[in-house]
N, C-alpha and C. Protein backbone atom coordinates (compact mmCIF):
# COMPACT_ATOMS: atom_id res chain seq x y z
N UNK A 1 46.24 20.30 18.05
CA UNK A 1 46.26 19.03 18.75
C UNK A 1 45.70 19.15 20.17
N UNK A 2 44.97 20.11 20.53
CA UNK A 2 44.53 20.75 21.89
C UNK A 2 43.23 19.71 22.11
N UNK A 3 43.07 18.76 21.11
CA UNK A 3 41.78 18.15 21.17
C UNK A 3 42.20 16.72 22.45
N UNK A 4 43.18 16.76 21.94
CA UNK A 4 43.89 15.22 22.34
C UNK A 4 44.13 15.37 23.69
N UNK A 5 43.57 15.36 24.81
CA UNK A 5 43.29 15.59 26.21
C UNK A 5 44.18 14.52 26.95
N UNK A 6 43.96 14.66 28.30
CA UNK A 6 44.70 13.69 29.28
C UNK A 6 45.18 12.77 29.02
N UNK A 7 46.30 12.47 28.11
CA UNK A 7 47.14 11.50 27.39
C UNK A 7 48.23 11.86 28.32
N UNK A 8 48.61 10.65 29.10
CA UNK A 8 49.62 10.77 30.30
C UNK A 8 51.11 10.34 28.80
N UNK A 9 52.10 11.30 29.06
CA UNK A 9 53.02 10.84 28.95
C UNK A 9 54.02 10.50 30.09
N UNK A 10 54.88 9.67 30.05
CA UNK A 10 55.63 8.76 31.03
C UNK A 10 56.68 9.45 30.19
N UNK A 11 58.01 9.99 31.62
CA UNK A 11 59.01 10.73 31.06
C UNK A 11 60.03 9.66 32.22
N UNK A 12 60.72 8.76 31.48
CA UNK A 12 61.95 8.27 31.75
C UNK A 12 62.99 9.46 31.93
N UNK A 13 64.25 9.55 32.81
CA UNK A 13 65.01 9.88 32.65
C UNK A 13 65.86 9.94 33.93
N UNK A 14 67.34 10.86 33.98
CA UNK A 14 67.91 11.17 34.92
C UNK A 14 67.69 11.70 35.93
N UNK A 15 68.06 11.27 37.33
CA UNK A 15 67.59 11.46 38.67
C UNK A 15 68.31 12.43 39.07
N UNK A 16 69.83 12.40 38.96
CA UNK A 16 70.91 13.02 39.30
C UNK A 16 70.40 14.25 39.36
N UNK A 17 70.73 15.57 40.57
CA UNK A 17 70.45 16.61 40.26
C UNK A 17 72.01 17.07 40.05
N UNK A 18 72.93 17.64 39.07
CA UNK A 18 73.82 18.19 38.63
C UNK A 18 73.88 19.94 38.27
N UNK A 19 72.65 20.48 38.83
CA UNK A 19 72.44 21.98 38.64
C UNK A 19 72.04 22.10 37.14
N UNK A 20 72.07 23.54 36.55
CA UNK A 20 71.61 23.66 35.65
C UNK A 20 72.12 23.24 34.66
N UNK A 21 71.75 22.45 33.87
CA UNK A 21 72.55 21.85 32.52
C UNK A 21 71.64 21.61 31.22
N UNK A 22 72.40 21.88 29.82
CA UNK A 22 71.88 21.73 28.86
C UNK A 22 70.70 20.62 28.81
N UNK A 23 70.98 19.48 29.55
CA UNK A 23 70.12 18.50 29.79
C UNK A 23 69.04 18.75 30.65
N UNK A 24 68.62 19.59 31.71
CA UNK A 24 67.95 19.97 32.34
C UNK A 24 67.41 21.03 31.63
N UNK A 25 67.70 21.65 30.97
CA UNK A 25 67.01 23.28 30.49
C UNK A 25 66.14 22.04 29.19
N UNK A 26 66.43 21.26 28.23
CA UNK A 26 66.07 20.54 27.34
C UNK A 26 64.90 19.78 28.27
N UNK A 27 65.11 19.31 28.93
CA UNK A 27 63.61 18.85 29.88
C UNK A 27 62.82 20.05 30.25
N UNK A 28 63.04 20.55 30.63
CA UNK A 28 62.18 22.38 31.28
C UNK A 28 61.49 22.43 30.19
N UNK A 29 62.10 22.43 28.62
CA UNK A 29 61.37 22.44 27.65
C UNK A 29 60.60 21.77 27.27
N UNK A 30 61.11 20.47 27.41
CA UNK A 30 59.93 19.39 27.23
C UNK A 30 58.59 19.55 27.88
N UNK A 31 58.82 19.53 29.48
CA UNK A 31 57.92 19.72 30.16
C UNK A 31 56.57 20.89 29.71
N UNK A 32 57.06 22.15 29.38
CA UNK A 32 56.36 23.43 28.95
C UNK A 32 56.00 22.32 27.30
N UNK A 33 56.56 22.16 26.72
CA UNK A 33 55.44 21.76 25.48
C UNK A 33 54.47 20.50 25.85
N UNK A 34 55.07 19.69 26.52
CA UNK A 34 53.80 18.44 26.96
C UNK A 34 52.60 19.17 27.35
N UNK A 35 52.96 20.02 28.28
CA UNK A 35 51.71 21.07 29.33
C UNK A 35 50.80 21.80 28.06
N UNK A 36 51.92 22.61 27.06
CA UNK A 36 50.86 23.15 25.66
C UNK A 36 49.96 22.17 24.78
N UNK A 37 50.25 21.07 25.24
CA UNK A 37 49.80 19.89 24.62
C UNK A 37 48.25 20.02 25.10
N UNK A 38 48.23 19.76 26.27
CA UNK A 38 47.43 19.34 27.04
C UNK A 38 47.52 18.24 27.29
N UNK A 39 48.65 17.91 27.70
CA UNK A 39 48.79 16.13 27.89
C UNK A 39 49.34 16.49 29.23
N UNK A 40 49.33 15.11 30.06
CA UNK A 40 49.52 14.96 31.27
C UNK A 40 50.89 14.37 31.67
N UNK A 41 51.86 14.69 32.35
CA UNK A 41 53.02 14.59 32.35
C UNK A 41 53.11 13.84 33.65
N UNK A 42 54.05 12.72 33.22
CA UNK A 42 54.18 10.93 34.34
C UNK A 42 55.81 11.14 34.33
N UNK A 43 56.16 11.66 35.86
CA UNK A 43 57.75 11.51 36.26
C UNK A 43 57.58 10.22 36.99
N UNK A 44 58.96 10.38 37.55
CA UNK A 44 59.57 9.63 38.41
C UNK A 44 59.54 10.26 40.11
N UNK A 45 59.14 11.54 39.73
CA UNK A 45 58.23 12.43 40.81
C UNK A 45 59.60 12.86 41.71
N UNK A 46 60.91 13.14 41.11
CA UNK A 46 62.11 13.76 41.73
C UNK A 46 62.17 15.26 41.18
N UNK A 47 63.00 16.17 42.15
CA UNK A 47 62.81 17.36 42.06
C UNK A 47 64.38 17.77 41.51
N UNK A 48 64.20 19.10 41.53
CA UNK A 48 65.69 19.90 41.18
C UNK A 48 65.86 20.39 40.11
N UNK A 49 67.25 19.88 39.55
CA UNK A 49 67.62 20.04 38.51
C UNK A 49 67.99 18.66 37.45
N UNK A 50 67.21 17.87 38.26
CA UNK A 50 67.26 16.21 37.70
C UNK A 50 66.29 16.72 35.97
N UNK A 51 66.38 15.49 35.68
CA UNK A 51 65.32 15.52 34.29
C UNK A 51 63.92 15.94 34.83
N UNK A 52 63.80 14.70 35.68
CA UNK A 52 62.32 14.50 36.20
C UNK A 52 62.03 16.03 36.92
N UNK A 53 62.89 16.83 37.59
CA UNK A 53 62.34 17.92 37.77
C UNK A 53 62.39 18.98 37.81
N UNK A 54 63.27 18.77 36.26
CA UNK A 54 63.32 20.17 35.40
C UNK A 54 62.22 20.03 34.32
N UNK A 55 61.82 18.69 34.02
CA UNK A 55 60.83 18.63 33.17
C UNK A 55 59.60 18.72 33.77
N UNK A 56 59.27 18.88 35.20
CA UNK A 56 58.20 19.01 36.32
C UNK A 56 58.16 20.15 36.11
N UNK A 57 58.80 21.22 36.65
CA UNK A 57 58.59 22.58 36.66
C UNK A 57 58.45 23.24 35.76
N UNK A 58 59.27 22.72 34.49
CA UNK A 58 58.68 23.26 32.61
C UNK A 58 56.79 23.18 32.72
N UNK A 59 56.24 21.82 32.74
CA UNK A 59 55.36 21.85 32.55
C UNK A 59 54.52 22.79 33.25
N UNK A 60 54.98 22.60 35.17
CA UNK A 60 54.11 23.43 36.09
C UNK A 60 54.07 24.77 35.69
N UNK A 61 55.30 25.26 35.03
CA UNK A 61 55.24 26.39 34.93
C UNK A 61 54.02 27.11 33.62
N UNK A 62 53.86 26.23 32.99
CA UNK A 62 53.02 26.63 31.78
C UNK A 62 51.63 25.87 31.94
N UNK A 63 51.68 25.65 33.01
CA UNK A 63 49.64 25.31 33.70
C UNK A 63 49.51 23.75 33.25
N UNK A 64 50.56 23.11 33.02
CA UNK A 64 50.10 21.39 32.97
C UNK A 64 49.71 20.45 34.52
N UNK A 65 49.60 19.72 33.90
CA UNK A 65 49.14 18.95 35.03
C UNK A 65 50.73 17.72 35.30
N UNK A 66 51.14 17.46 36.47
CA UNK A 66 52.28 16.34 36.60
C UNK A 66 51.78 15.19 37.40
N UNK A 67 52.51 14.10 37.60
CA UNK A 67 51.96 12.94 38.34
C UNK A 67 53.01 12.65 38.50
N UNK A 68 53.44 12.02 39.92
CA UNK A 68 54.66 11.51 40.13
C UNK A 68 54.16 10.10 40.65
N UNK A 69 55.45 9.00 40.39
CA UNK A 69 55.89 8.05 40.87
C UNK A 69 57.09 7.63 41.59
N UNK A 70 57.10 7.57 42.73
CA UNK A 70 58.69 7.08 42.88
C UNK A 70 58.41 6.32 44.51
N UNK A 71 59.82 6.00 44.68
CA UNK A 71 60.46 5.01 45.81
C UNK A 71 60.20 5.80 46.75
N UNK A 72 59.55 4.79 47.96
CA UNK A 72 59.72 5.33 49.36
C UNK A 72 60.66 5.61 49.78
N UNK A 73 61.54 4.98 49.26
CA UNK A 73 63.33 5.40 49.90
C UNK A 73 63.87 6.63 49.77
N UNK A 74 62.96 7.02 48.50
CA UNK A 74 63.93 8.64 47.87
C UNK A 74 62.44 9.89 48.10
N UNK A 75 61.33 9.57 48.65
CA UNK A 75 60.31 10.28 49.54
C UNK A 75 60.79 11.71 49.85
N UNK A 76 61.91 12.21 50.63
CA UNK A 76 62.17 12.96 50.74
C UNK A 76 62.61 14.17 49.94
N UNK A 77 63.24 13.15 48.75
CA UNK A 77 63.64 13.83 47.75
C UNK A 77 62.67 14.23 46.66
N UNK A 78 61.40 13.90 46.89
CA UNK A 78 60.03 14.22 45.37
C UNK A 78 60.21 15.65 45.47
N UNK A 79 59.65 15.85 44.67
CA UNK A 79 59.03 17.10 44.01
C UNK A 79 57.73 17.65 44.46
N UNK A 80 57.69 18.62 45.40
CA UNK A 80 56.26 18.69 46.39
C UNK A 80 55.18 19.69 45.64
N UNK A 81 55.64 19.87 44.19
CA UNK A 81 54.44 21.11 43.99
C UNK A 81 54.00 19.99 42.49
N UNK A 82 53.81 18.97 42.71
CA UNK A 82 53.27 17.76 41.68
C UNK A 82 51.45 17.63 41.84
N UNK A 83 50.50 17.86 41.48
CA UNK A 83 49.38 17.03 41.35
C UNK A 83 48.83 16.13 41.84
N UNK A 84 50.04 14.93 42.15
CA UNK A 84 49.90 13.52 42.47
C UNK A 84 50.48 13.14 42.68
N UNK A 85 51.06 12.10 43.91
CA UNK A 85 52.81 10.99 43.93
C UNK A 85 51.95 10.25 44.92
N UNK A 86 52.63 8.95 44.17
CA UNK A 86 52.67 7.96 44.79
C UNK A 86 53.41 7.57 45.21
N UNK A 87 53.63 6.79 46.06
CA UNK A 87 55.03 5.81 46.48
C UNK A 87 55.00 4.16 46.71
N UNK A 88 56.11 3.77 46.19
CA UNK A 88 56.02 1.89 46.25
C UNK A 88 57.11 1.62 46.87
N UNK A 89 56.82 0.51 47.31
CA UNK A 89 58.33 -0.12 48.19
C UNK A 89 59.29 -0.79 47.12
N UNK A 90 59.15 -1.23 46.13
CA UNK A 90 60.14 -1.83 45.39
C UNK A 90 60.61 -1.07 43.90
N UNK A 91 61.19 -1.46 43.44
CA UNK A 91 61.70 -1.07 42.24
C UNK A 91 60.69 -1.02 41.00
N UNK A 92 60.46 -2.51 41.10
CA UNK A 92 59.26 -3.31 39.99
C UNK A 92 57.70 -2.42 40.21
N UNK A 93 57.34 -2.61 41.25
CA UNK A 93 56.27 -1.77 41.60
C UNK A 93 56.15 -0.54 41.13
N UNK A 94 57.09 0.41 41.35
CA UNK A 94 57.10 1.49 40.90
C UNK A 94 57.44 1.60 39.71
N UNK A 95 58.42 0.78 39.15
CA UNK A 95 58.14 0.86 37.43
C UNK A 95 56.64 0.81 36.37
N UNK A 96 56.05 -0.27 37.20
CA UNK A 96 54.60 -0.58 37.14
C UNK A 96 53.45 0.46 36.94
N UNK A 97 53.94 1.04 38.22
CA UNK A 97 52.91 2.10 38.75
C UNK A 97 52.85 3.57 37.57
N UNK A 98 54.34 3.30 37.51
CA UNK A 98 55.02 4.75 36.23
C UNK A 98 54.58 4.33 35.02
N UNK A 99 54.17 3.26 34.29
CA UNK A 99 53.71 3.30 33.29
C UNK A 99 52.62 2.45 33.12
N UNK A 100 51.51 2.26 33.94
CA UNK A 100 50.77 1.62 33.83
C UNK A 100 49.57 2.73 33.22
N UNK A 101 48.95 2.63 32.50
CA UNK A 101 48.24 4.24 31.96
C UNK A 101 48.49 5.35 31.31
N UNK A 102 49.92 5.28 30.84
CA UNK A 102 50.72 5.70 29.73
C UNK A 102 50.02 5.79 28.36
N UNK A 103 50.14 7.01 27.95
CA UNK A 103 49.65 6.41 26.57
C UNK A 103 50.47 6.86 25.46
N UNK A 104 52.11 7.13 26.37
CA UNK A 104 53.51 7.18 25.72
C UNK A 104 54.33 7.09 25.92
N UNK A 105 55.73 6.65 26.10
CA UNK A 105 57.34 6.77 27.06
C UNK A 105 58.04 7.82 26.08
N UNK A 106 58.37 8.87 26.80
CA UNK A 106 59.76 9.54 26.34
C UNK A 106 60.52 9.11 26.86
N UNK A 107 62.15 8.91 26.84
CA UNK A 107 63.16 8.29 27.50
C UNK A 107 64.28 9.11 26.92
N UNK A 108 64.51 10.67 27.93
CA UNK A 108 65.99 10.81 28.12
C UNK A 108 67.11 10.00 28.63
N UNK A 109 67.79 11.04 28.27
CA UNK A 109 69.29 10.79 28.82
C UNK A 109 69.39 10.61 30.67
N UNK A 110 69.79 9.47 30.52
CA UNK A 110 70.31 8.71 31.82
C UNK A 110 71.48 8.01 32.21
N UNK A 111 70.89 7.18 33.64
CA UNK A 111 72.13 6.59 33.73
C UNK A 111 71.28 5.22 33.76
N UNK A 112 71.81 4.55 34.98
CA UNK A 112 71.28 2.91 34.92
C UNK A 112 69.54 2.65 34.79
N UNK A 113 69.06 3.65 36.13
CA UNK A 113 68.02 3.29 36.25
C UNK A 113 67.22 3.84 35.39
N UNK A 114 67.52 5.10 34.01
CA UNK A 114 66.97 5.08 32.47
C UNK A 114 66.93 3.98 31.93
N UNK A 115 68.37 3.51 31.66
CA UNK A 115 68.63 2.01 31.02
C UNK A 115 67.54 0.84 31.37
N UNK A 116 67.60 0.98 32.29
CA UNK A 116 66.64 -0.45 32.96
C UNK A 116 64.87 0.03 32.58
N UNK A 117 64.69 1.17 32.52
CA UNK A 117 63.38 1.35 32.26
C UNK A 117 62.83 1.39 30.82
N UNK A 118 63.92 2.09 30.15
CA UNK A 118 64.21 1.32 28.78
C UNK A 118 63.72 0.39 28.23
N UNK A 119 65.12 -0.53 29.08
CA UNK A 119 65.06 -1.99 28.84
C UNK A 119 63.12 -2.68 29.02
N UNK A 120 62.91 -1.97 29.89
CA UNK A 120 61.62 -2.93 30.35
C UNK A 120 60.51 -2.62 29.61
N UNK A 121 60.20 -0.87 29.11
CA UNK A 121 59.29 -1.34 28.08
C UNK A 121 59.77 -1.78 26.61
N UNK A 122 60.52 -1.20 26.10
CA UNK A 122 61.10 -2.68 25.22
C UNK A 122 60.84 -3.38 25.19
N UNK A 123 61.16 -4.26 26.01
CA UNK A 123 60.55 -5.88 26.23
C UNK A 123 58.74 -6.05 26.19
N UNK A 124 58.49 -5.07 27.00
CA UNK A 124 57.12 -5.35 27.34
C UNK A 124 56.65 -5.07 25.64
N UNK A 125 57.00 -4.36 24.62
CA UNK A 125 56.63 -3.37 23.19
C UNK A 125 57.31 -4.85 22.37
N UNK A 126 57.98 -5.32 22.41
CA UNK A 126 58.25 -6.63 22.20
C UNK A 126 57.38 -7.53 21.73
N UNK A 127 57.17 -8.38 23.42
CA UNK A 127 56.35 -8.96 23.54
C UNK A 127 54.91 -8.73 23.40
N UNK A 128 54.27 -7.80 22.81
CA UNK A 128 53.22 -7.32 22.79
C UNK A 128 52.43 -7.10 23.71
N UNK A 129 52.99 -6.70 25.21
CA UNK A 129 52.08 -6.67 26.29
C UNK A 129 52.14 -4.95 26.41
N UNK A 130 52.85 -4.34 25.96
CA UNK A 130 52.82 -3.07 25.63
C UNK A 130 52.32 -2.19 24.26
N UNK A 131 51.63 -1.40 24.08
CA UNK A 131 51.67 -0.84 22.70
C UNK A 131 51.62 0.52 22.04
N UNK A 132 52.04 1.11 23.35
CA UNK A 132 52.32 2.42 23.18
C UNK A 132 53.61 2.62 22.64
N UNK A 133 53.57 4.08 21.65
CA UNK A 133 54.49 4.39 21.88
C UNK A 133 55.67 4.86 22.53
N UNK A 134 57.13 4.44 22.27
CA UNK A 134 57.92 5.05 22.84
C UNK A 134 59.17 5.55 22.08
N UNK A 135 59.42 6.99 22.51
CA UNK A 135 60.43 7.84 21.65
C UNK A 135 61.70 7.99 22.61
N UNK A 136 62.44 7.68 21.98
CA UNK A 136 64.49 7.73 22.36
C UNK A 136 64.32 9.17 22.16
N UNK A 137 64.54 9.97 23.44
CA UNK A 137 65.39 11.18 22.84
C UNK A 137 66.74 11.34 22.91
N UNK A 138 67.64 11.18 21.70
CA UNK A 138 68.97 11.25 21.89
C UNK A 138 69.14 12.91 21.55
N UNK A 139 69.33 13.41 22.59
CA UNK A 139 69.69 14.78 23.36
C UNK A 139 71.36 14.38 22.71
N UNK A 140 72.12 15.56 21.52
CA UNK A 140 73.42 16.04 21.56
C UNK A 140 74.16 14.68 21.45
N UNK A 141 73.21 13.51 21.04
CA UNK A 141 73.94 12.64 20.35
C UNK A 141 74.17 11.74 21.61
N UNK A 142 73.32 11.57 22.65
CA UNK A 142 73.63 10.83 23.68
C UNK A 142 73.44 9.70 23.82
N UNK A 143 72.47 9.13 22.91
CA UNK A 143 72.32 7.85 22.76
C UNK A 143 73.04 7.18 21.57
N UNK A 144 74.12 7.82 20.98
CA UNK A 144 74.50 7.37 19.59
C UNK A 144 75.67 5.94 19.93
N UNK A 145 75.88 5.40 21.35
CA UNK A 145 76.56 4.50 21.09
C UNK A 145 75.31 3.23 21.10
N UNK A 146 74.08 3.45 21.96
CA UNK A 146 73.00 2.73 22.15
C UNK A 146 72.65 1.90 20.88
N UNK A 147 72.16 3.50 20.15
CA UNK A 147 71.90 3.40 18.62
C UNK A 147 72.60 2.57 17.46
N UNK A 148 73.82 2.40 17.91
CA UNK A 148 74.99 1.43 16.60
C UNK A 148 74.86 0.01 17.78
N UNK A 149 74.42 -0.37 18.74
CA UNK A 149 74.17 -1.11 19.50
C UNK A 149 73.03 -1.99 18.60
N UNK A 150 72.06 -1.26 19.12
CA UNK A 150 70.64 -1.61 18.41
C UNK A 150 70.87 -2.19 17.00
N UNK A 151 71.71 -1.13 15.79
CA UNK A 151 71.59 -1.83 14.73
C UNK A 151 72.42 -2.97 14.95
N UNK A 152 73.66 -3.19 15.77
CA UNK A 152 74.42 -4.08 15.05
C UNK A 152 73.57 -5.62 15.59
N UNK A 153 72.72 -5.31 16.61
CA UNK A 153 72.10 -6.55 17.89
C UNK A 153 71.01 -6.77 16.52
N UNK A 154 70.12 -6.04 15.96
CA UNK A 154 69.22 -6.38 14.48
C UNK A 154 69.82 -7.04 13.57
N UNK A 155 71.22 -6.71 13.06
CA UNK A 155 72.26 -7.57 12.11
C UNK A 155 72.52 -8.98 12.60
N UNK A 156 72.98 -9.37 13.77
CA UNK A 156 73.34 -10.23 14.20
C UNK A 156 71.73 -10.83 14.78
N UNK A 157 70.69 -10.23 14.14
CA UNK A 157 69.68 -11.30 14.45
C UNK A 157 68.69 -11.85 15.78
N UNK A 158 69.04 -10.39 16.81
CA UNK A 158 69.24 -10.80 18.41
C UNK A 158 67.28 -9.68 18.33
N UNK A 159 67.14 -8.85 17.25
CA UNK A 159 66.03 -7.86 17.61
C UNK A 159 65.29 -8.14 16.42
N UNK A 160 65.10 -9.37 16.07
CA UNK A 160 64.45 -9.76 15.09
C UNK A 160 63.43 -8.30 13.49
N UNK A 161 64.70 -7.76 13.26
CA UNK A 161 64.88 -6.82 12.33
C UNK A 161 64.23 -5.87 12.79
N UNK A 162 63.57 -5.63 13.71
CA UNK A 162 62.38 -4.29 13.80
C UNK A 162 62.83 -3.80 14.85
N UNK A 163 62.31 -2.38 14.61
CA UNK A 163 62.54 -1.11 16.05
C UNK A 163 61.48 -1.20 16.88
N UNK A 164 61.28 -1.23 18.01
CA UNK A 164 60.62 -0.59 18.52
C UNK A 164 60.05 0.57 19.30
N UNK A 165 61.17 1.34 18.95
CA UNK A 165 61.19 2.92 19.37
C UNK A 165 61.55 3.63 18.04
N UNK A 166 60.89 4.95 18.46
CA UNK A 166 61.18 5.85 17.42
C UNK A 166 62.68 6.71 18.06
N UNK A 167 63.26 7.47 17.22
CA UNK A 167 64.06 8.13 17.95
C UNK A 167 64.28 10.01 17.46
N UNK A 168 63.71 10.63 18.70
CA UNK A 168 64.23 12.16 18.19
C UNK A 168 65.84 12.76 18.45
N UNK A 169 66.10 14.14 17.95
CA UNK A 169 67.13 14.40 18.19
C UNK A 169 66.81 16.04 18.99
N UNK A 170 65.40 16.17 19.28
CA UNK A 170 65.10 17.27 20.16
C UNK A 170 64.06 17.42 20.64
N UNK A 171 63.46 18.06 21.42
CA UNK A 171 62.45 18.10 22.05
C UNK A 171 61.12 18.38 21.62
N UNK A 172 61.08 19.55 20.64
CA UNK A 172 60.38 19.35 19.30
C UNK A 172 59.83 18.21 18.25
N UNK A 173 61.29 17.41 18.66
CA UNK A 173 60.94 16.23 17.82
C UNK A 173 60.38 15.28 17.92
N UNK A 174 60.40 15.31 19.39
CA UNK A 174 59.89 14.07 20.16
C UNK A 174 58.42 14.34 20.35
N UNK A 175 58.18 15.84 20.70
CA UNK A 175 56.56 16.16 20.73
C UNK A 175 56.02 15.43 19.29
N UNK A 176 56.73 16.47 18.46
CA UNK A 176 56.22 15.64 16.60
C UNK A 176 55.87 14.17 16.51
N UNK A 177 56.78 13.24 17.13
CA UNK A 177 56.67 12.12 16.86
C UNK A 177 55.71 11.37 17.80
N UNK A 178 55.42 12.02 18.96
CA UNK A 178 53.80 11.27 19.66
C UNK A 178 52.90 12.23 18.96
N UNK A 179 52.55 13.48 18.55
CA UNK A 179 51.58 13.85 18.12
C UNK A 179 51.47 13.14 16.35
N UNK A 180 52.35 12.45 15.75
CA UNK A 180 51.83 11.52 14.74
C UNK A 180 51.58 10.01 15.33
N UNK A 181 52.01 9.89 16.18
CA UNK A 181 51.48 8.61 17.04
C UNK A 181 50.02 8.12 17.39
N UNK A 182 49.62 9.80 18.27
CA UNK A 182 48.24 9.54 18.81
C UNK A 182 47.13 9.94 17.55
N UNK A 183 47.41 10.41 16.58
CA UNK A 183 46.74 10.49 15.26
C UNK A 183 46.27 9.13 14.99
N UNK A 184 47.51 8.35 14.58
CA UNK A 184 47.36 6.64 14.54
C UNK A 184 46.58 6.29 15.17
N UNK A 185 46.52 6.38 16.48
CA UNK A 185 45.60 5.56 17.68
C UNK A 185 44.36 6.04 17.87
N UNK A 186 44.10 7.54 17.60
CA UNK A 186 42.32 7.92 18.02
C UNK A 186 42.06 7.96 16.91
């Protein structure tokens, strides 16, 4: 799949830096297989032991390329050995900016501001103003209350029967499931 070049993936996830954690070492990984990809890796452009930059330094560490996005407010806090960062004054903007050129969303485990980014391409994959893919990684079963969410909101008629995310249960899986994605698309 080494053919499939500068395909930015957009990596939703947790900001929080909490030190080293199963959730952070699972991004580190991510990061190092996006980079074997040869795909181009789209944070939120935060450092540490957050998602965004444990999955930064996975990749850096195995010769990928990263791009950051994030808030002027949290500036201090980026990730300084990134490729690229931008910064926006608002929320919306920078959601914008993070997936505008995507040509995938992964979406770990988070807290609100996962949820909300979520939420927004969803909507946008919805409404058809989006059409990339995007993969749920439910990391250790983390999204499994989301998940009985989703079906029961399809039952009751609210997600008009269809998914619009795929969902892995590892990091492996999630590579698998954009590399049958971008097959589809080129």
């Amino acid at each position: 799949m080494r053919g499939i070049q500068m395909l930015r993936i957009v990596l939703a996830g947790g900001s929080a830096d909490h030190g080293e954690t199963r959730y952070s070492r699972a991004a580190r990984d991510f990061g190092r297989r996006v980079a074997e990809e040869g795909w181009v890796l789209r944070t939120g452009g935060g450092a540490g032991h957050s998602i965004m930059g444990a999955a930064s330094d996975g990749a850096l560490e195995a010769g990928g390329r990263v791009e950051g996005v994030i808030l002027r407010k949290f500036w201090k806090h980026r990730h300084r050995g990134l490729h690229s960062m931008h910064a926006y004054s608002t929320f919306a903007l920078r959601k914008a900016g993070l997936f505008n050129g995507g040509a995938a969303t992964v979406v770990f485990p988070g807290g609100y501001g996962t949820l909300d980014e979520l939420g927004d391409v969803l909507v946008l994959r919805q409404t058809g103003f989006l059409r990339q893919p995007i993969v749920l990684l439910n990391l250790f079963g983390y999204y499994d209350a989301l998940l009985a969410w989703d079906r029961h909101a399809g039952r009751e008629g609210f997600l008009y029967g269809r998914r619009f995310f795929q969902v892995a249960r590892s990091c492996s899986g999630a590579v698998q499931a954009l590399r049958r994605c971008f097959v589809k698309i080129l």
